[in-house]
Protein backbone atom coordinates (compact mmCIF):
# COMPACT_ATOMS: atom_id res chain seq x y z
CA UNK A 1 -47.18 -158.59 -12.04
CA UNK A 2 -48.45 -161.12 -14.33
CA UNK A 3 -46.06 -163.76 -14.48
CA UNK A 4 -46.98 -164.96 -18.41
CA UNK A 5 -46.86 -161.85 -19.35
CA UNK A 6 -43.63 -161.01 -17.74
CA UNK A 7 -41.53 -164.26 -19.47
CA UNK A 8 -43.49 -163.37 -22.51
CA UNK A 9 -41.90 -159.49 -22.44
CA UNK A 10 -38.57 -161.01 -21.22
CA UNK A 11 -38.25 -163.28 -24.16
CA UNK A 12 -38.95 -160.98 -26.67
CA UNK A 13 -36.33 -158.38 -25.00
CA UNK A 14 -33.59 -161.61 -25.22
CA UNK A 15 -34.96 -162.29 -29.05
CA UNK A 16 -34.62 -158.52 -30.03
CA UNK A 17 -31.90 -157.20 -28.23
CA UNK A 18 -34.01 -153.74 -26.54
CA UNK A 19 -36.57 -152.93 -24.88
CA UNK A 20 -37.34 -150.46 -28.28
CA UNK A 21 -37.75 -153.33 -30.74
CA UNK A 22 -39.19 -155.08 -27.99
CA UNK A 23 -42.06 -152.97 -27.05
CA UNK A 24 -42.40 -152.51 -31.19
CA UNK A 25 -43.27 -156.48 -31.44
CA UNK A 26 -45.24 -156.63 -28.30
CA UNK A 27 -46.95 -153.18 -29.26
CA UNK A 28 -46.65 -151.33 -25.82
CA UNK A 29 -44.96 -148.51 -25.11
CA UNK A 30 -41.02 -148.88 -24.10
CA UNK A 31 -41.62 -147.42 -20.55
CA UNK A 32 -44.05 -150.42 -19.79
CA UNK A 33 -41.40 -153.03 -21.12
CA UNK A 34 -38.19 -151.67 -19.40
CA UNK A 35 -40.62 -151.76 -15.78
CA UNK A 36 -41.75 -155.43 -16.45
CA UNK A 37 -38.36 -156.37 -16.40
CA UNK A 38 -37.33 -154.39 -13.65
CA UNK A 39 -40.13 -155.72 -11.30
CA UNK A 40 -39.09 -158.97 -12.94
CA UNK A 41 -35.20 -158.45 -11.74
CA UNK A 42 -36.67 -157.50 -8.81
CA UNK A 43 -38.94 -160.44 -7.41
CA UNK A 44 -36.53 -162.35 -8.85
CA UNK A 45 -33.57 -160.80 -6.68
CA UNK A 46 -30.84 -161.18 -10.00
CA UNK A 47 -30.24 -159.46 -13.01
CA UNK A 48 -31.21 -160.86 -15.64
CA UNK A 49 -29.67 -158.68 -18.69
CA UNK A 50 -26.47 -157.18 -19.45
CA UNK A 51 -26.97 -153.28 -20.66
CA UNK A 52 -24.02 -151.64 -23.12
CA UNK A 53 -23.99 -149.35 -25.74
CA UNK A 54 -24.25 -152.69 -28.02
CA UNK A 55 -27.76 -153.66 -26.61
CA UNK A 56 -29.11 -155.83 -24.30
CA UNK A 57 -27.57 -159.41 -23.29
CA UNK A 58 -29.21 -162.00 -21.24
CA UNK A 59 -26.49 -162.52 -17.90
CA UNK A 60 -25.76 -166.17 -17.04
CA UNK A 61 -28.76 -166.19 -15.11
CA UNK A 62 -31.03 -164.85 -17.94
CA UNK A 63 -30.02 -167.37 -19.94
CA UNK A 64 -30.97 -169.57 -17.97
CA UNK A 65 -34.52 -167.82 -17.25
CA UNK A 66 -35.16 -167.28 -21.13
CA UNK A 67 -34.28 -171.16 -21.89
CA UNK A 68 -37.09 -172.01 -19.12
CA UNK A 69 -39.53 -169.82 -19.80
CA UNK A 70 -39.53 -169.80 -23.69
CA UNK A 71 -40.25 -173.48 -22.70
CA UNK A 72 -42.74 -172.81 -20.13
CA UNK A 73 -44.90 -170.64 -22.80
CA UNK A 74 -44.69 -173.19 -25.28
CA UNK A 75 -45.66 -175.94 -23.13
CA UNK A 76 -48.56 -173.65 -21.89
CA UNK A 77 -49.77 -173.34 -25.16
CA UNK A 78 -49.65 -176.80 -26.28
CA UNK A 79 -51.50 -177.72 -22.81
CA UNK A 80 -54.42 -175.20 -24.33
CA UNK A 81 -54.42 -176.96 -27.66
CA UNK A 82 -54.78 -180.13 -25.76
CA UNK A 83 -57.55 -179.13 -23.99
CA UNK A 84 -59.46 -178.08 -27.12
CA UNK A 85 -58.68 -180.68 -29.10
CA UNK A 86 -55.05 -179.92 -30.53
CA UNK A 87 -56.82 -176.63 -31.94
CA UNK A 88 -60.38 -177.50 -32.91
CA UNK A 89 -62.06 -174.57 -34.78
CA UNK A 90 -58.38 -173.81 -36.51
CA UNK A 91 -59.47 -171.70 -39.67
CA UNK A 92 -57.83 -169.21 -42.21
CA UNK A 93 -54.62 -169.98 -44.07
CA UNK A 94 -51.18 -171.93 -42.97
CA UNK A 95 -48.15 -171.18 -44.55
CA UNK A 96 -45.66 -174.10 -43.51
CA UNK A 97 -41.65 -173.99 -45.49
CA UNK A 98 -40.36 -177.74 -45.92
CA UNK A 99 -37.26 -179.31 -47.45
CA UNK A 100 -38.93 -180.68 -50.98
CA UNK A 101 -38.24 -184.58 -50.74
CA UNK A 102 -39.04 -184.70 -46.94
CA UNK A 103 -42.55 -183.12 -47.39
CA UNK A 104 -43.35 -185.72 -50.44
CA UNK A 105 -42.42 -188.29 -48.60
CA UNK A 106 -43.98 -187.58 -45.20
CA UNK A 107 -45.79 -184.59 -45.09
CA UNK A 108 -47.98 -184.53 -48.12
CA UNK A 109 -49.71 -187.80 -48.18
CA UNK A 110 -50.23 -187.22 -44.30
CA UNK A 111 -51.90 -184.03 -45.14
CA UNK A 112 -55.32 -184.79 -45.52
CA UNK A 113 -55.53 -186.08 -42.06
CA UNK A 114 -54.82 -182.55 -40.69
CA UNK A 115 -57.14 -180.95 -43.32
CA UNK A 116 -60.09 -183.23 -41.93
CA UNK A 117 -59.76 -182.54 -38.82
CA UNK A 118 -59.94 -178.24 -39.71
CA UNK A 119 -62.37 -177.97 -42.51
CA UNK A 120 -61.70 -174.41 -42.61
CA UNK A 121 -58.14 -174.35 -42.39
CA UNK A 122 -56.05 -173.71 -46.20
CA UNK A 123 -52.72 -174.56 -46.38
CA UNK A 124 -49.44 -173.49 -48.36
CA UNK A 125 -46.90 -175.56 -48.46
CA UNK A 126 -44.11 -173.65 -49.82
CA UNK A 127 -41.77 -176.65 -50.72
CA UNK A 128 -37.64 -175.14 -50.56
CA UNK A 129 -34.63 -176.90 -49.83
CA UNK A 130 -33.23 -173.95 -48.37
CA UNK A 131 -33.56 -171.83 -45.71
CA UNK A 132 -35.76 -169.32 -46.17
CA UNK A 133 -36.21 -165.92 -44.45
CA UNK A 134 -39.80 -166.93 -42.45
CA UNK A 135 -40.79 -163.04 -41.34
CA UNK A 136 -40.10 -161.69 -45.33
CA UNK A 137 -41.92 -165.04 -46.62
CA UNK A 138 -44.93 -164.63 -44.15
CA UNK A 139 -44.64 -168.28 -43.24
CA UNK A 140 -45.60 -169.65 -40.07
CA UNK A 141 -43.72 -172.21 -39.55
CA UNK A 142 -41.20 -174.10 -41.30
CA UNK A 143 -39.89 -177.47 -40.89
CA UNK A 144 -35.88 -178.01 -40.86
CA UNK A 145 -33.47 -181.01 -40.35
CA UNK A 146 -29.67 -180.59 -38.77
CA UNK A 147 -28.16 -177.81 -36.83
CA UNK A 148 -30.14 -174.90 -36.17
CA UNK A 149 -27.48 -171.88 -37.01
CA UNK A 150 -29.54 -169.25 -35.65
CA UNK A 151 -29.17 -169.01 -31.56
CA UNK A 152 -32.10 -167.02 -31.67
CA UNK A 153 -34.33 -169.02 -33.52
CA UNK A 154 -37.77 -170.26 -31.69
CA UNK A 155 -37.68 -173.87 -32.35
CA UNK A 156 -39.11 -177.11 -31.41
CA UNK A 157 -37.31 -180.71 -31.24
CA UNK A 158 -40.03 -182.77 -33.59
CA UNK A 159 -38.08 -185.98 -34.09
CA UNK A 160 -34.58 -187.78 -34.29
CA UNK A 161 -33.55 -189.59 -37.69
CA UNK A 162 -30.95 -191.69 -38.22
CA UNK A 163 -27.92 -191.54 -41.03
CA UNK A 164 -26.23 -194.20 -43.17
CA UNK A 165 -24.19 -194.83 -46.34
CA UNK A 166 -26.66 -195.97 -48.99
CA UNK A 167 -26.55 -197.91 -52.18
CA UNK A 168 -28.64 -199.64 -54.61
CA UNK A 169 -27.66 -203.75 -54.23
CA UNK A 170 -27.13 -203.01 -58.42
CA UNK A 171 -23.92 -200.62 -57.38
CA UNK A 172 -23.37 -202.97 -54.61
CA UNK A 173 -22.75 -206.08 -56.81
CA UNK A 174 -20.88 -204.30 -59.81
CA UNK A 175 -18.44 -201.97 -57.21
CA UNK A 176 -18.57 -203.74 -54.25
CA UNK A 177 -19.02 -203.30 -50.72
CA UNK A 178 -16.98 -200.98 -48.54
CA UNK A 179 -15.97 -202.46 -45.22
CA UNK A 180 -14.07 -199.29 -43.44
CA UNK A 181 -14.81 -195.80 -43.96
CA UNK A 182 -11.43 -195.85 -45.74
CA UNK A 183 -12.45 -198.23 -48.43
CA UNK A 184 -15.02 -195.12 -49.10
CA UNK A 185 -11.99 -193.80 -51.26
CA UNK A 186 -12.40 -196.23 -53.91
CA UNK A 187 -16.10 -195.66 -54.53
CA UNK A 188 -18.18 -192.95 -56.68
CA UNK A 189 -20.16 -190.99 -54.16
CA UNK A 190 -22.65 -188.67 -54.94
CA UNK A 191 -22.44 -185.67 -53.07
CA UNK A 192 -25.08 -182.98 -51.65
CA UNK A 193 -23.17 -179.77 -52.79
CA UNK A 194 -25.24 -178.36 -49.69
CA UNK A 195 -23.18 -180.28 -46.76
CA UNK A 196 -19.49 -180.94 -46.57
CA UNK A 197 -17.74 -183.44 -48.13
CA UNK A 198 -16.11 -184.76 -44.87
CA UNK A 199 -18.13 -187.41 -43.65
CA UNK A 200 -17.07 -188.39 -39.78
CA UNK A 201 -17.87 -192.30 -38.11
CA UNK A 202 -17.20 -193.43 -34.50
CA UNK A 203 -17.26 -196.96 -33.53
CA UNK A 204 -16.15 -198.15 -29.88
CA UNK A 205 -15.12 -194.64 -28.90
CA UNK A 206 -13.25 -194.22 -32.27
CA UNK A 207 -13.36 -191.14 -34.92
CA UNK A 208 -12.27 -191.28 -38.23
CA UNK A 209 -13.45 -188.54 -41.03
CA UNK A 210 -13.21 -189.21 -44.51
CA UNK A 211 -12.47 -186.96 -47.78
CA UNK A 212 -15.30 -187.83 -50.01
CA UNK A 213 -14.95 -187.13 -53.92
CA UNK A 214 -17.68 -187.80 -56.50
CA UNK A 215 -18.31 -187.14 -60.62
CA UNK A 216 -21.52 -186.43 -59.51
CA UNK A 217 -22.40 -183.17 -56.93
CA UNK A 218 -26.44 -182.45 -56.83
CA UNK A 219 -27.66 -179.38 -55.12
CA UNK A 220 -31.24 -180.61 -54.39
CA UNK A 221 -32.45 -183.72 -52.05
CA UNK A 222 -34.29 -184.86 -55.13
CA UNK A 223 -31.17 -184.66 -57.25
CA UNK A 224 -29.32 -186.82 -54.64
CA UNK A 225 -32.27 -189.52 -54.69
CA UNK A 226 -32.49 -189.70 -58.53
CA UNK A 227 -28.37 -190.40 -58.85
CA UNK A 228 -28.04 -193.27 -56.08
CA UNK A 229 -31.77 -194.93 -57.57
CA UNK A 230 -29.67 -194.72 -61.16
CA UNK A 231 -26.89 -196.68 -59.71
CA UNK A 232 -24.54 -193.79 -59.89
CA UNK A 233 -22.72 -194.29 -56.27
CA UNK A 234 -22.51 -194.50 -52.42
CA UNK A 235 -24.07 -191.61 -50.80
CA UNK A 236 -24.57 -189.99 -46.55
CA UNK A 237 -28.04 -189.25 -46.28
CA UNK A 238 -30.88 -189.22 -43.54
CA UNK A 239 -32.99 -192.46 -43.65
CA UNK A 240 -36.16 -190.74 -44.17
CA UNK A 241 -34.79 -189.68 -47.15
CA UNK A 242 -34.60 -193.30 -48.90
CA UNK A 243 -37.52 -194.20 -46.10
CA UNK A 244 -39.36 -196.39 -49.09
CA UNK A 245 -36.87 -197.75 -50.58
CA UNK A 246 -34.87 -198.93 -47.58
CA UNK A 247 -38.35 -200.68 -46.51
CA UNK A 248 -38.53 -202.86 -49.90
CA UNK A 249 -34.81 -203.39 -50.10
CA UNK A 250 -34.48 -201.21 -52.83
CA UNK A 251 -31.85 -199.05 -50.96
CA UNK A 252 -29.14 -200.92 -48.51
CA UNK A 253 -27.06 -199.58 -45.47
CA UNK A 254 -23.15 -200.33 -45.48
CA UNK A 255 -20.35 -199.63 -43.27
CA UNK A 256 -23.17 -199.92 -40.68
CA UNK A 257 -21.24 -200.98 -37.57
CA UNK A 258 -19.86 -197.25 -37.83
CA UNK A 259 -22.14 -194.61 -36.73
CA UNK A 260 -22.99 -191.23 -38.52
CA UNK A 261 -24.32 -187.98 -36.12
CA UNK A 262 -28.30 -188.07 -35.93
CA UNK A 263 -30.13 -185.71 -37.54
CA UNK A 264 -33.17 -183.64 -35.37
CA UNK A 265 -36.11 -182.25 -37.28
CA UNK A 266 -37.22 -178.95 -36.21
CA UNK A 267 -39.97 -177.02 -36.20
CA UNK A 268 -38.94 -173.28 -36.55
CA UNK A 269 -41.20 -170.41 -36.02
CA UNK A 270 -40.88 -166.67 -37.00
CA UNK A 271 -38.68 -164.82 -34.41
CA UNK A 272 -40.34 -161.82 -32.40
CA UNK A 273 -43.76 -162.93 -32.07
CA UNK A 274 -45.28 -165.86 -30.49
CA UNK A 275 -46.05 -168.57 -32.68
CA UNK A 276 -50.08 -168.62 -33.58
CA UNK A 277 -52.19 -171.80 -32.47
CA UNK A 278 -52.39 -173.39 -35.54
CA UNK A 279 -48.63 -173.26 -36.60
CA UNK A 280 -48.25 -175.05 -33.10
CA UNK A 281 -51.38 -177.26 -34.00
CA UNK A 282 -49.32 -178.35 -37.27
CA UNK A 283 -46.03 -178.94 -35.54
CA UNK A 284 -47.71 -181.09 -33.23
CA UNK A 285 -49.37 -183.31 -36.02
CA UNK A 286 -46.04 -183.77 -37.92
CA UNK A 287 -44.31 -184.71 -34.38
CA UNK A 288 -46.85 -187.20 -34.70
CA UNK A 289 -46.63 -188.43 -37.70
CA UNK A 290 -43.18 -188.95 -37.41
CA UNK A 291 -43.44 -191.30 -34.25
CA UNK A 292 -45.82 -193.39 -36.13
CA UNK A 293 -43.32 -193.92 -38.56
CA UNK A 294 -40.59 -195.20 -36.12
């Protein structure tokens, strides 16, 4: 039994919940899938899957095995891109999703780097703030910040941002400057209609969450950076958001002994099929890029 090829037919049973729809993706028959993971089970000496009416489940164990071995394939195939030069000879077309003030600031002007180094690699960079259905979209890989909501989803950590409250020093001197989450109360706040309105701070091992209200809600990232550069209130928002402007001192932190949750950056790939070499090419060049920038 190949052992690749057995994770690889395991994870896709976990992903799609049969061996059917399992044997569809992997395009075998579904008498070939249900005996790799029965030799599987077997040289493993557990059982790795629940069986109902309702589908397959991984078992505590297969949990377990899935979480490994969707790692152990990715890290095998990021060892192969390595050894030919992070995917040298990448060619065709990329299509890569990406929240549209994130990829502005840090992906486009980075691009040409990537399109250097694969002269015959094209690119489409399909620029959404929300999150888009990958398989119906055809696209490859997309790039997401926060909590992944999808259990299922086949996903890699890329980088971990921080979160503040942010001003302009122009709001700052004409409002003031809260001290305590509390004070937050007595301040406009613009508000990303897309996340909740409850912003929660610990300090020392303490909680406190705060009812935010604003004149002003935006439903876009871009929205959100145009009201707090017009002056128009306090605002929660990743740091790479207001990345340039917190570097000249055009955007300041407050309340910053009190901390706000991190925020990862993912990048997602299509469920039920193994991502191709030069999505993971791509998601290894904007894990770079984003180190550099720390």
């Amino acid at each position: 039994m190949d052992r690749y090829q057995a994770m690889a037919t395991f994870i896709r049973v976990v992903e799609t919940g049969s061996f059917s729809a399992a044997a569809r993706h992997l395009n075998v028959g579904q008498p070939a899938v249900s005996k790799t993971i029965a030799q599987l089970e077997n040289r493993l000496q557990v059982s790795l899957l629940n069986r109902s009416t309702h589908g397959l489940t991984p078992t505590e164990a297969g949990q377990r095995y899935y979480e490994r071995a969707r790692a152990a394939i990715a890290e095998a195939d990021e060892a192969e891109l390595a050894a030919r030069g992070a995917g040298t000879g990448l060619s065709g077309r990329l299509r890569v999703s990406a929240a549209t003030t994130f990829a502005r600031l840090h992906i486009l002007p980075q691009l040409p780097r990537f399109l250097a180094d694969h002269p015959e690699l094209g690119i489409d960079v399909i620029l959404d703030d929300r999150i888009i259905d990958l398989v119906a979209e055809g696209v490859d890989l997309s790039l997401r910040m926060g909590d992944l909501t999808d259990s299922t989803a086949v996903a890699r950590k890329l980088a971990t941002g921080g979160r503040s409250v942010l001003a302009t020093p122009a709001y700052l001197e004409k409002s003031g400057e809260p001290c305590s989450p509390a004070d937050l109360a007595e301040h406009e706040t613009v508000i990303y209609s897309q996340l909740p309105n409850v912003w929660s701070f610990t300090r020392d091992g303490t909680e406190i969450s705060v009812a935010v209200h604003g004149r002003v809600r935006v439903s876009a990232a871009e929205g959100l950076r145009a009201a707090v550069l017009a002056d128009m209130g306090l605002t929660i928002a990743s740091d790479w958001m207001f990345g340039p402007e917190l570097a000249t001192g055009a955007i300041r932190k407050v309340l910053s002994p009190w901390e706000l949750p991190a925020i990862d950056l993912w990048a997602v790939f299509p469920s039920g099929r193994m991502a191709s070499a030069k999505a993971r090419a791509f998601a290894l060049f904007v894990e770079a890029v984003m180190a550099e920038g720390e």
